[in-house]
Protein backbone atom coordinates (compact mmCIF):
# COMPACT_ATOMS: atom_id res chain seq x y z
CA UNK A 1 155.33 98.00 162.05
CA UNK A 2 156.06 101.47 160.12
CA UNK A 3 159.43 101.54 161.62
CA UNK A 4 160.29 98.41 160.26
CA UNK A 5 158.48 98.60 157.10
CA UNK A 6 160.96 101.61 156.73
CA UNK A 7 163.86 99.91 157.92
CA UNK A 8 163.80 96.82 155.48
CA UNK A 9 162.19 98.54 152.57
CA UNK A 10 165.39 100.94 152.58
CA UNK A 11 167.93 97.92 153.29
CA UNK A 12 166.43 95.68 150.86
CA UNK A 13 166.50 98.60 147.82
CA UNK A 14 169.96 99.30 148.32
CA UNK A 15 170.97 95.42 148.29
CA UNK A 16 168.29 95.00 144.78
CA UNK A 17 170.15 98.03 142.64
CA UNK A 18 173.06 95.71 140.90
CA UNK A 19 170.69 93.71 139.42
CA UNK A 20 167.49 96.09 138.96
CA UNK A 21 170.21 98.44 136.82
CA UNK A 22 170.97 95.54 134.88
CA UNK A 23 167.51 94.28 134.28
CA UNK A 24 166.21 97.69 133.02
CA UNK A 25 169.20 98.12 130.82
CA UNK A 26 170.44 101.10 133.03
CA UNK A 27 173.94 102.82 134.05
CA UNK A 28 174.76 103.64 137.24
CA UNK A 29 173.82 107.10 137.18
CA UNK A 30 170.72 106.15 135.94
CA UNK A 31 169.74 103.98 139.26
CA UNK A 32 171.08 106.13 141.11
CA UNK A 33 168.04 108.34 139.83
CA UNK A 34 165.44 105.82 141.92
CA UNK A 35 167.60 106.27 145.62
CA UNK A 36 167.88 110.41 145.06
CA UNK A 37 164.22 110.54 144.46
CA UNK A 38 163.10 108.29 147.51
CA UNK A 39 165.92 110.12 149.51
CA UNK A 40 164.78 113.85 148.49
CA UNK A 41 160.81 112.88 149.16
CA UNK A 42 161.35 111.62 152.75
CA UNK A 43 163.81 114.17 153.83
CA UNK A 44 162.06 117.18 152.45
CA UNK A 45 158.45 116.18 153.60
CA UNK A 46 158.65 114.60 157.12
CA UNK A 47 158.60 117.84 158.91
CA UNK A 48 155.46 118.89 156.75
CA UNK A 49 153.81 115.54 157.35
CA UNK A 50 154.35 115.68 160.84
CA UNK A 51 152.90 119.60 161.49
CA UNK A 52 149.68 117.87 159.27
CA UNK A 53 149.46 115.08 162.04
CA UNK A 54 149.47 117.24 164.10
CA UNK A 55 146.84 118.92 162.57
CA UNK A 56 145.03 116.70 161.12
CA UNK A 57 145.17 113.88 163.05
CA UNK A 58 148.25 110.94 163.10
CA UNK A 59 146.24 108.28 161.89
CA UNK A 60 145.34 109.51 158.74
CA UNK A 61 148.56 110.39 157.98
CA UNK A 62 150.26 107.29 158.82
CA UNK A 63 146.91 105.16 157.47
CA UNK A 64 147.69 107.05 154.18
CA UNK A 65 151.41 106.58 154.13
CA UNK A 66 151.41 102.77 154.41
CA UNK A 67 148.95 102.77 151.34
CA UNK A 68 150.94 104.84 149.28
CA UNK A 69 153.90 102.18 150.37
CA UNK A 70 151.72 99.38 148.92
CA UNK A 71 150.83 100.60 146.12
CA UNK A 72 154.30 102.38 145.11
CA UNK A 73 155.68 98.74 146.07
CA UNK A 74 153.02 97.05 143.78
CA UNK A 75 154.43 100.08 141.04
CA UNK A 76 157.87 99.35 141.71
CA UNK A 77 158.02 96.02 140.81
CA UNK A 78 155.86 96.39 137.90
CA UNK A 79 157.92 98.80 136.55
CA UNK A 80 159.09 98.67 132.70
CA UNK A 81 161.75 101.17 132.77
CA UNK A 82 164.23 103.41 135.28
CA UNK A 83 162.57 106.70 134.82
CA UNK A 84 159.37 105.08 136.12
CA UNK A 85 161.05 103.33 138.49
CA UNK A 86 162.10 106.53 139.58
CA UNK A 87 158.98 108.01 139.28
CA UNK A 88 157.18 105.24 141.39
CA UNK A 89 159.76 105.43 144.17
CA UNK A 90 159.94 109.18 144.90
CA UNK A 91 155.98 108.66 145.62
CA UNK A 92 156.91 105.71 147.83
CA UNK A 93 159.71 108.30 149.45
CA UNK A 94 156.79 110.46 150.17
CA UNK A 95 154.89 107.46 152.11
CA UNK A 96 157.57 106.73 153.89
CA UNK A 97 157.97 111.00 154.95
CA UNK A 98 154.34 110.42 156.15
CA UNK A 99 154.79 106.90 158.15
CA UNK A 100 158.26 108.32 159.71
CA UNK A 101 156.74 111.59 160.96
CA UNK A 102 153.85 109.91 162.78
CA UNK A 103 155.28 106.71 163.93
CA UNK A 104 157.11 107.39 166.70
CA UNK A 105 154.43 109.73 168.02
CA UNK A 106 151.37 106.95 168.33
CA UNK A 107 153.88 105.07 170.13
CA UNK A 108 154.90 107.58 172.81
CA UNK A 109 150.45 108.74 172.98
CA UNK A 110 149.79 104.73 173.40
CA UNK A 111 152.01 104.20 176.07
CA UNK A 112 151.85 105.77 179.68
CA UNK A 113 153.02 108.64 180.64
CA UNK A 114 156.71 108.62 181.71
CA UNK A 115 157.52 106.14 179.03
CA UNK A 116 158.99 107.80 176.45
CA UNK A 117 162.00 106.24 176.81
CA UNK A 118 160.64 102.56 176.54
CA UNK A 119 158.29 103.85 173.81
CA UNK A 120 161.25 105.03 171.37
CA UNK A 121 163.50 101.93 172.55
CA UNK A 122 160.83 99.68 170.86
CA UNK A 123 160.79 102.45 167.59
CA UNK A 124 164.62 102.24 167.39
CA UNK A 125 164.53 98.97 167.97
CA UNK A 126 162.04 98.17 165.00
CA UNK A 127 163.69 100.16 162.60
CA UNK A 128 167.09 98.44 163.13
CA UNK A 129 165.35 95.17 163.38
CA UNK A 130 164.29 95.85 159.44
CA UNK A 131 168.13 96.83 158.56
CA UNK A 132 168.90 93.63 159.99
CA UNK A 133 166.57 91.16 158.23
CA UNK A 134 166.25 93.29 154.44
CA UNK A 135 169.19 92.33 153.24
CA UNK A 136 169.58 88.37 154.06
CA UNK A 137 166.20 88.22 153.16
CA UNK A 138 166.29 90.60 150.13
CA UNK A 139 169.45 88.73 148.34
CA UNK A 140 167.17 85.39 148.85
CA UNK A 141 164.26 86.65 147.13
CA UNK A 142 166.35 88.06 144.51
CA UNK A 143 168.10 85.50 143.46
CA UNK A 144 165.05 82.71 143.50
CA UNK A 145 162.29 84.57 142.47
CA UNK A 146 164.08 87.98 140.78
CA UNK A 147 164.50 91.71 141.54
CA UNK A 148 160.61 92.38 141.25
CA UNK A 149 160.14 90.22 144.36
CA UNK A 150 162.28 92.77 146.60
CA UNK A 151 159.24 95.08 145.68
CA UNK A 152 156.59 93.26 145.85
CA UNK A 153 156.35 91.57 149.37
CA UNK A 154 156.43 95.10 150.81
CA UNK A 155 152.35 95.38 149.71
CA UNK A 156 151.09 92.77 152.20
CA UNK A 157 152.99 94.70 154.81
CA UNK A 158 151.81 98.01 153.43
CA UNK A 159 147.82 96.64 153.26
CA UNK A 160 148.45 95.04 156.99
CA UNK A 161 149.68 98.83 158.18
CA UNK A 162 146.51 100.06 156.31
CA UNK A 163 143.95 98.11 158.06
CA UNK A 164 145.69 97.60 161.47
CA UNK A 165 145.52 101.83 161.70
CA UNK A 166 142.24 101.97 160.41
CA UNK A 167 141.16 99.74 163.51
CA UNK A 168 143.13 101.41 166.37
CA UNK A 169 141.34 104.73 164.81
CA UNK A 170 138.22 103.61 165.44
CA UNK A 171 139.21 102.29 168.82
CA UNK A 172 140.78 106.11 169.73
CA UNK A 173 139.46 108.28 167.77
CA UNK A 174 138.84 111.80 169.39
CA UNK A 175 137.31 114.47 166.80
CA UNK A 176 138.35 117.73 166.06
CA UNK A 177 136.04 120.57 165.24
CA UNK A 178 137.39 121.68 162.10
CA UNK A 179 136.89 125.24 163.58
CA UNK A 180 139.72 124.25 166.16
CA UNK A 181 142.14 123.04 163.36
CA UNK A 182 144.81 125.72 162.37
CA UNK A 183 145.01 126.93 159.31
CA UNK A 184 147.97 124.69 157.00
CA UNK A 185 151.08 127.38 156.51
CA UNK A 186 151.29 126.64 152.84
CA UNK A 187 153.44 129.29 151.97
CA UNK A 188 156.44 127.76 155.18
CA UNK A 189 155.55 124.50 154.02
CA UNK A 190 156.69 125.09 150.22
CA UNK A 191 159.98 126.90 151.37
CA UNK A 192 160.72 124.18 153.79
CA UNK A 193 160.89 121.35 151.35
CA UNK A 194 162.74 123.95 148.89
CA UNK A 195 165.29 124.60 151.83
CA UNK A 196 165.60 121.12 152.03
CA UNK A 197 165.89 120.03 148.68
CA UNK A 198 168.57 123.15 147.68
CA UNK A 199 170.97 121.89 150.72
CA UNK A 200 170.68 118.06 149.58
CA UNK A 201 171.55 119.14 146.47
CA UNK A 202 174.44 121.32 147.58
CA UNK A 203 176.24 118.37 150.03
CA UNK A 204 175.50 115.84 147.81
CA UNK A 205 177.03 117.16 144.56
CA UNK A 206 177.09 113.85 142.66
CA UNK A 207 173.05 113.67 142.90
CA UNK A 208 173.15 117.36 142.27
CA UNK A 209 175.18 116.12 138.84
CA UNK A 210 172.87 113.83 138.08
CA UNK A 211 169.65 116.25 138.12
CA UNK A 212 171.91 118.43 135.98
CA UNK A 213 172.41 121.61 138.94
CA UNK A 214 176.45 121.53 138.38
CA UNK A 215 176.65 124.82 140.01
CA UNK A 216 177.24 124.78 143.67
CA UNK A 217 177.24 128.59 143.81
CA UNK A 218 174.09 128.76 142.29
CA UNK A 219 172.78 126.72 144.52
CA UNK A 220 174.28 128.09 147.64
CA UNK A 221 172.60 131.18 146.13
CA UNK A 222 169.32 129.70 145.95
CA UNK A 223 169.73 127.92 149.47
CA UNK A 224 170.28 131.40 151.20
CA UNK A 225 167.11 133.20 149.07
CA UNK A 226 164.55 130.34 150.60
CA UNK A 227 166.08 130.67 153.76
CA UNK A 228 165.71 133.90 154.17
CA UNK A 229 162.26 133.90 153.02
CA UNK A 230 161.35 130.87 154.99
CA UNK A 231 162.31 133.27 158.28
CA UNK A 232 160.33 135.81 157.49
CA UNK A 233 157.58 133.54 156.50
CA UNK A 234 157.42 132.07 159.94
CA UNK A 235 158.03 134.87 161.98
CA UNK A 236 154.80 136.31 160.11
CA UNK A 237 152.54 133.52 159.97
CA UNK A 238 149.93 133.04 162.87
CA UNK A 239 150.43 129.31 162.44
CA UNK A 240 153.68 128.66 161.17
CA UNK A 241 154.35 125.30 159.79
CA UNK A 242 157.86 125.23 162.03
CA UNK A 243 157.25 127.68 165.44
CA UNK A 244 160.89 129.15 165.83
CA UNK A 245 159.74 129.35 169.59
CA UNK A 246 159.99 125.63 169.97
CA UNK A 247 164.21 126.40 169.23
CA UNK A 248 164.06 128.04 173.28
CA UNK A 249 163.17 124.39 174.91
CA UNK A 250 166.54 123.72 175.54
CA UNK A 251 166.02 120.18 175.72
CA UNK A 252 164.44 119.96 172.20
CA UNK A 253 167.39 122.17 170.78
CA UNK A 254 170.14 120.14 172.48
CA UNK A 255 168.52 116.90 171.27
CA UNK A 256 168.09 118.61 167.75
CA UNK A 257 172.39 119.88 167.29
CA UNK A 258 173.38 116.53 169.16
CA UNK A 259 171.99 114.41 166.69
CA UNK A 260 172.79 116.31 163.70
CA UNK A 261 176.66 116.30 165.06
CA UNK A 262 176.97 113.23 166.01
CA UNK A 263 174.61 111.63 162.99
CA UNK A 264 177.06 113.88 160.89
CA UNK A 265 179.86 111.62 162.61
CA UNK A 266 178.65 107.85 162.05
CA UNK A 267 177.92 108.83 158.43
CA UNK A 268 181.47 109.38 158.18
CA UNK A 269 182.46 106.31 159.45
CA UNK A 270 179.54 104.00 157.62
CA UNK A 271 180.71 105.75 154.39
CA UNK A 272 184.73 104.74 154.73
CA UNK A 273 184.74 101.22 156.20
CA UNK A 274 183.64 99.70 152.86
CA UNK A 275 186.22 101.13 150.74
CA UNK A 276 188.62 99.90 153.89
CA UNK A 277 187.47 95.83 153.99
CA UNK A 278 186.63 95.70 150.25
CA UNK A 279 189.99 97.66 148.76
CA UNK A 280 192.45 97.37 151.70
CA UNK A 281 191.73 94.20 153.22
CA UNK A 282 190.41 92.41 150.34
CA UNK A 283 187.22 91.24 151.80
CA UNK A 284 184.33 89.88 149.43
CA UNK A 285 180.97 91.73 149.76
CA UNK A 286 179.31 88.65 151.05
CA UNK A 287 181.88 88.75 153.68
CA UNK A 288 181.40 92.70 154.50
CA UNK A 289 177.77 91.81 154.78
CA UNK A 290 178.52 89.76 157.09
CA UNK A 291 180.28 92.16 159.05
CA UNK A 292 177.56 95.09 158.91
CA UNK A 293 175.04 92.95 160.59
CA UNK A 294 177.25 93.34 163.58
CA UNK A 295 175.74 97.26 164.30
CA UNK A 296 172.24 96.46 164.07
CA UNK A 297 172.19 93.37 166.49
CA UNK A 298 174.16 95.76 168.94
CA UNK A 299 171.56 98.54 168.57
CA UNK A 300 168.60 96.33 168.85
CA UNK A 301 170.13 94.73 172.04
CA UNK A 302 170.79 98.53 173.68
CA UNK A 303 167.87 100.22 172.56
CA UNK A 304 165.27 98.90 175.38
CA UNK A 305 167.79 99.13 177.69
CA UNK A 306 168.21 102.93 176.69
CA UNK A 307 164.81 103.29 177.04
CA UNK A 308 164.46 101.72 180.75
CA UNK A 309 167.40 104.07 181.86
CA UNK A 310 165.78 107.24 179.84
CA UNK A 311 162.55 106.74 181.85
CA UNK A 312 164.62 106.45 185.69
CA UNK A 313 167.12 109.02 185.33
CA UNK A 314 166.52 111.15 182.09
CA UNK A 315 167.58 111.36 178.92
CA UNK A 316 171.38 112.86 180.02
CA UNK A 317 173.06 109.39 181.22
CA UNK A 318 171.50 107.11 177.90
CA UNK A 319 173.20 109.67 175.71
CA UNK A 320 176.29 109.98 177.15
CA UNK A 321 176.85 106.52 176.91
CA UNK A 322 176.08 106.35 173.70
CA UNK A 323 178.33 109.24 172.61
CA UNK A 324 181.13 107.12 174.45
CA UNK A 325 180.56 104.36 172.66
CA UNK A 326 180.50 105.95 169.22
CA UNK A 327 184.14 107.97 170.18
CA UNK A 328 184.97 103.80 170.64
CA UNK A 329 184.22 102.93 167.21
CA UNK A 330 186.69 106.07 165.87
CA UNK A 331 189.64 105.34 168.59
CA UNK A 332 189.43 101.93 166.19
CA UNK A 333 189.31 103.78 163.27
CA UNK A 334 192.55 105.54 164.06
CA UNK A 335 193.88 101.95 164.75
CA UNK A 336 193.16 100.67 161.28
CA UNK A 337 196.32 99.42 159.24
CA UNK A 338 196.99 98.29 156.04
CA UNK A 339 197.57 94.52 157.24
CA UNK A 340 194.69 94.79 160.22
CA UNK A 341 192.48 91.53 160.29
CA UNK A 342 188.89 91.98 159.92
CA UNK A 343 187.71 92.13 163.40
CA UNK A 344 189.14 95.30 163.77
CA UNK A 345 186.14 96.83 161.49
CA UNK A 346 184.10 94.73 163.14
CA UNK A 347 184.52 96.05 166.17
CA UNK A 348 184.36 99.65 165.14
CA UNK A 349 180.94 98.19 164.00
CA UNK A 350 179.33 97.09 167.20
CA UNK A 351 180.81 100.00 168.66
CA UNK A 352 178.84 101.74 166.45
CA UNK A 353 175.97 99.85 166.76
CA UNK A 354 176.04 99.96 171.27
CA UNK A 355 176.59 103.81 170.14
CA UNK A 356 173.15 103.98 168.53
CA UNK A 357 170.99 101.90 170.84
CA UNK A 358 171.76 103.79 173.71
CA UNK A 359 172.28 107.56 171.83
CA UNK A 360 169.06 107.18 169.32
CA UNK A 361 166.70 105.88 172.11
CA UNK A 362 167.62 108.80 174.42
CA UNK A 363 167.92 111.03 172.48
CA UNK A 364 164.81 110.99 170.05
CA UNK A 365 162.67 110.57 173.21
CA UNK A 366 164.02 113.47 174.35
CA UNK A 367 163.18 115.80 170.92
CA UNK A 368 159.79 114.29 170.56
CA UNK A 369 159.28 114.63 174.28
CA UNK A 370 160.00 117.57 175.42
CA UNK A 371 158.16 120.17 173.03
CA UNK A 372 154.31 120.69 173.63
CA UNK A 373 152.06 117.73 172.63
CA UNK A 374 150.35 119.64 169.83
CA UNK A 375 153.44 119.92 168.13
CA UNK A 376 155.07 116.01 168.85
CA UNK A 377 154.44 114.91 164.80
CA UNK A 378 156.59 118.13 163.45
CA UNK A 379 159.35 117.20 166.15
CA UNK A 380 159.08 113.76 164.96
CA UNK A 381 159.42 114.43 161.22
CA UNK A 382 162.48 116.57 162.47
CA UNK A 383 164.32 113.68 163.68
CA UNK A 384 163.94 111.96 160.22
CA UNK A 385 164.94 115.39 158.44
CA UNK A 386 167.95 115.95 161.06
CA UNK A 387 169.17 112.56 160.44
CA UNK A 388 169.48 112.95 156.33
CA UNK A 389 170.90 116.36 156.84
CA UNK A 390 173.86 114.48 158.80
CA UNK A 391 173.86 111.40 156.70
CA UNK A 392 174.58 114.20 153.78
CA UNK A 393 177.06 116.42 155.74
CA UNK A 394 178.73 113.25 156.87
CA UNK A 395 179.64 111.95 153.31
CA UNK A 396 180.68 115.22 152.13
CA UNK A 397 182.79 115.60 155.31
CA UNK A 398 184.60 112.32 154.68
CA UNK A 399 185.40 113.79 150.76
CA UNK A 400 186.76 116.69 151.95
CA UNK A 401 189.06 115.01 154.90
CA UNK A 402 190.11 112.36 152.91
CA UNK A 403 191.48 114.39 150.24
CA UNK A 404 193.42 116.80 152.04
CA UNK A 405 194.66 113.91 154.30
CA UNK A 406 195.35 111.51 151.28
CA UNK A 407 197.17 114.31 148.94
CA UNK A 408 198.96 115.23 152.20
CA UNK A 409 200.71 111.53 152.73
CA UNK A 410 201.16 110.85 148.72
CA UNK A 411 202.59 114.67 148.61
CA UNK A 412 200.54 114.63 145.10
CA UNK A 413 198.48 117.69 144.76
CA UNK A 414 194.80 116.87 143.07
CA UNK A 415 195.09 113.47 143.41
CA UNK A 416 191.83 111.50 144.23
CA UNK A 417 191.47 109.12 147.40
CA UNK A 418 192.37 105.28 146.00
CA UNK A 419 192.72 101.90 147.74
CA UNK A 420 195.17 101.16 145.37
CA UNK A 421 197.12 103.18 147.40
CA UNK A 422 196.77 101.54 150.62
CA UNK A 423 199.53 102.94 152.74
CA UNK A 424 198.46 106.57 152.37
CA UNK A 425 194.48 105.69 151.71
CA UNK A 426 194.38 104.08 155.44
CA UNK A 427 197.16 106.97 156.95
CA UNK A 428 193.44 108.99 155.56
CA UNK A 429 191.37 107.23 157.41
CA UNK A 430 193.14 107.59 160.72
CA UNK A 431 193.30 111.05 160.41
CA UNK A 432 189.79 111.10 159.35
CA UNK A 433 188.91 109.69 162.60
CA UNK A 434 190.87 111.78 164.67
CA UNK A 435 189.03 114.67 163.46
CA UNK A 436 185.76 113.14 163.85
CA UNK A 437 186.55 112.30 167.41
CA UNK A 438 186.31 115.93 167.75
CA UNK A 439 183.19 116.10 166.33
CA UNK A 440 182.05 113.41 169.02
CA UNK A 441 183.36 115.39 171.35
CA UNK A 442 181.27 118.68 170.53
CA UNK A 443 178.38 116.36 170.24
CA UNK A 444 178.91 115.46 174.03
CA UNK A 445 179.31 118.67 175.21
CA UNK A 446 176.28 119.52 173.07
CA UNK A 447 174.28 116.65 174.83
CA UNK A 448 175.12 117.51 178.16
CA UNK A 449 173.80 121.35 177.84
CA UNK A 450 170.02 119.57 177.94
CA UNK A 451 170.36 119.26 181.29
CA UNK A 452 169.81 117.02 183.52
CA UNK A 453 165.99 117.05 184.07
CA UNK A 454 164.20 113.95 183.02
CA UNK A 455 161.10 114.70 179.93
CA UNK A 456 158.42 116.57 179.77
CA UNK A 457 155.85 118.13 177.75
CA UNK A 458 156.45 122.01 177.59
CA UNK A 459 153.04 123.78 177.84
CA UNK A 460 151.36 125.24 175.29
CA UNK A 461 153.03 127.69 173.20
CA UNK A 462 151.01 131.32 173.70
């Protein structure tokens, strides 16, 4: 349930904004204020929620973040202006962090051991299951019973999360002394979510625009300051909040650069179709909908197959797949034209979408996996924080290539990427792809240095 609640509350946000800016009287920029806050929360905190599971105990985390999701929802759509809308949704941002970063956990612990795999298909699964059915669903309560709506029939979800943990606690629950309980590394925790925040803000310069940092040097600056300090923070701590020894499991650090690469990759790809179909093609947004739904039903028909395969032979084969199947989806990305039909996008689509069933099932089972169990929440929250980080690098990646690609075809120096230039806007994109086929290729020589052992647990760190 958490990975769906996830799932469709982030789908059916993003389909709401058009009409929530012009109910609340708002510009774009000032929207935009309610996604950046949500986005910043849930990146920045997963890895601290998940080292407090681990802690603290996953069900009280996860209990807690599916009541903060009901009652930011119930906020959400009560909300009177944008700045509270803002307000209320970076708190919801931070219940999704803390649903995320245990999630994925309680489902590996309540299955049996050796089925990792299976237990992450049925997590990836969920998830995409909610970025299928949040937007149909969210443009039909929109337009019969308003905006407002979108918001408020997450809180029965939220309250059944709520008590459904609170009963599987009492069926499992194992205490801990709090003598045994490590002390909470504060200090790593703080610098962590101000690493995170100073590099979101330095990829993603429009939201860095919009929270009025226009400096990217002086953020770079700021970046490398809590780095620095986070390093020496962890090397010193007894009970670091991120244990830099984790980084020489060589499955967990292959699973870690594979999916930041290749995440890095798709994000590319998700962000330029649109301006393709919509500008290019001349495809309505109903239509492009349409279209989109074609990943998700792909990835949610992979996943438990991913999962089976992941559990038999490892999580080596499942990857590799996966990784072929996204390189797909950019070989038809360098076949885009200017007079394509549409089921060339739609193809590069499902190819996505068979990509990410068989790459995100593997591949997460294999980072949660394969560090010690008293550290599976932080590895969890990782994923989510890994997956931003590449969602982030991705879109500024696609900026930068299209430019130089674009300026390079119109032979106009400063000259902004347009779809009212077709001819050179799609020669772009097929160079874009091109080079991101290279980055899919470093992503599967990255996945195949995990080896090919199948997962395990790595003892206890000394």
């Amino acid at each position: 349930m958490g990975q769906f609640l996830t799932g469709f509350a982030s789908r059916i946000f993003i389909v709401s904004l058009p009409t929530i800016a012009v109910a609340l009287h708002a510009d774009i920029l000032g929207i935009s204020w309610a996604l950046i806050a949500y986005q910043l929360a849930s990146i920045s905190l997963s890895v601290v929620f998940g080292r407090l599971g681990d802690i603290h105990g996953r069900y009280a985390i996860y209990g807690v973040g599916f009541a903060l999701m009901a009652a930011t929802s119930l906020l959400c759509g009560l909300a009177g202006t944008v700045l509270l809308l803002a307000l209320f949704r970076a708190v919801q941002g931070v219940g999704a962090a803390m649903i995320s970063s245990a999630t994925r956990v309680l489902a590996m612990d309540a299955l049996p051991e050796g089925s990792e795999g299976r237990a992450n298909g049925l997590m990836t699964m969920s998830y995409h299951s909610g970025f299928l059915v949040g937007p149909p669903l969210g443009g039909m309560v929109i337009e019969w019973l308003g905006w407002r709506w979108a918001f408020f029939m997450l809180v029965p979800l939220g309250v059944a999360g709520v008590v459904l943990t609170a009963m599987r606690a009492q069926r499992s629950r194992t205490p801990v002394a709090r003598a045994d309980r490590p002390p909470i590394d504060y200090a790593g925790a703080a610098l962590l979510v101000g690493i995170t925040v100073a590099l979101t803000l330095l990829l993603d310069r429009r939201s860095a625009t919009i929270v009025g940092v226009s400096s990217a040097s002086a953020m770079a600056l700021v970046l490398i300051a809590a780095l620095a300090g986070f390093i020496v923070q962890e090397w010193r701590a007894s009970h670091p909040i991120v244990n830099l020894a984790l980084f020489r499991i060589r499955m967990f650090t292959a699973s870690v650069m594979t999916l930041l690469v290749l995440g890095t990759a798709n994000s590319v790809l998700g962000f330029l179709l649109p301006f393709y179909m919509q500008g290019v093609l001349g495809l309505t947004p109903s239509f492009m909908g349409l279209v989109f739904l074609g990943a998700p039903v792909a990835t949610i028909v992979c996943a438990t197959l991913s999962g089976i395969l992941t559990d038999r032979l490892g999580p080596r084969p499942p990857t590799s797949i996966g990784i072929a199947l996204t390189l797909g989806a950019f070989a038809v990305g360098f076949m885009l034209r200017v007079d394509s039909r549409w089921l060339l996008p739609a193809l590069a689509m499902v190819f996505t979408g068979l990509g990410t069933g068989f790459f995100n099932t593997a591949n997460q089972a294999a980072l949660v996996g394969s560090v010690p169990r008293e550290y599976r929440g932080f590895a969890a929250g990782m994923v989510q924080t890994v997956f931003g980080m590449g969602s982030l690098l991705g879109i500024s990646l696609a900026g930068l290539l299209m430019s130089a690609a674009f300026r390079h075809h119109t032979g106009v120096a400063g000259l902004a990427p347009t779809p009212k230039e077709p001819v050179a806007f799609v020669a772009a994109i097929n160079a874009t792809c091109l080079a991101c086929a290279g980055l899919v290729a470093l992503a599967f020589a990255t996945s195949l240095t995990r080896g090919r052992a199948r997962i395990e647990a790595a003892p206890r760190l000394g």
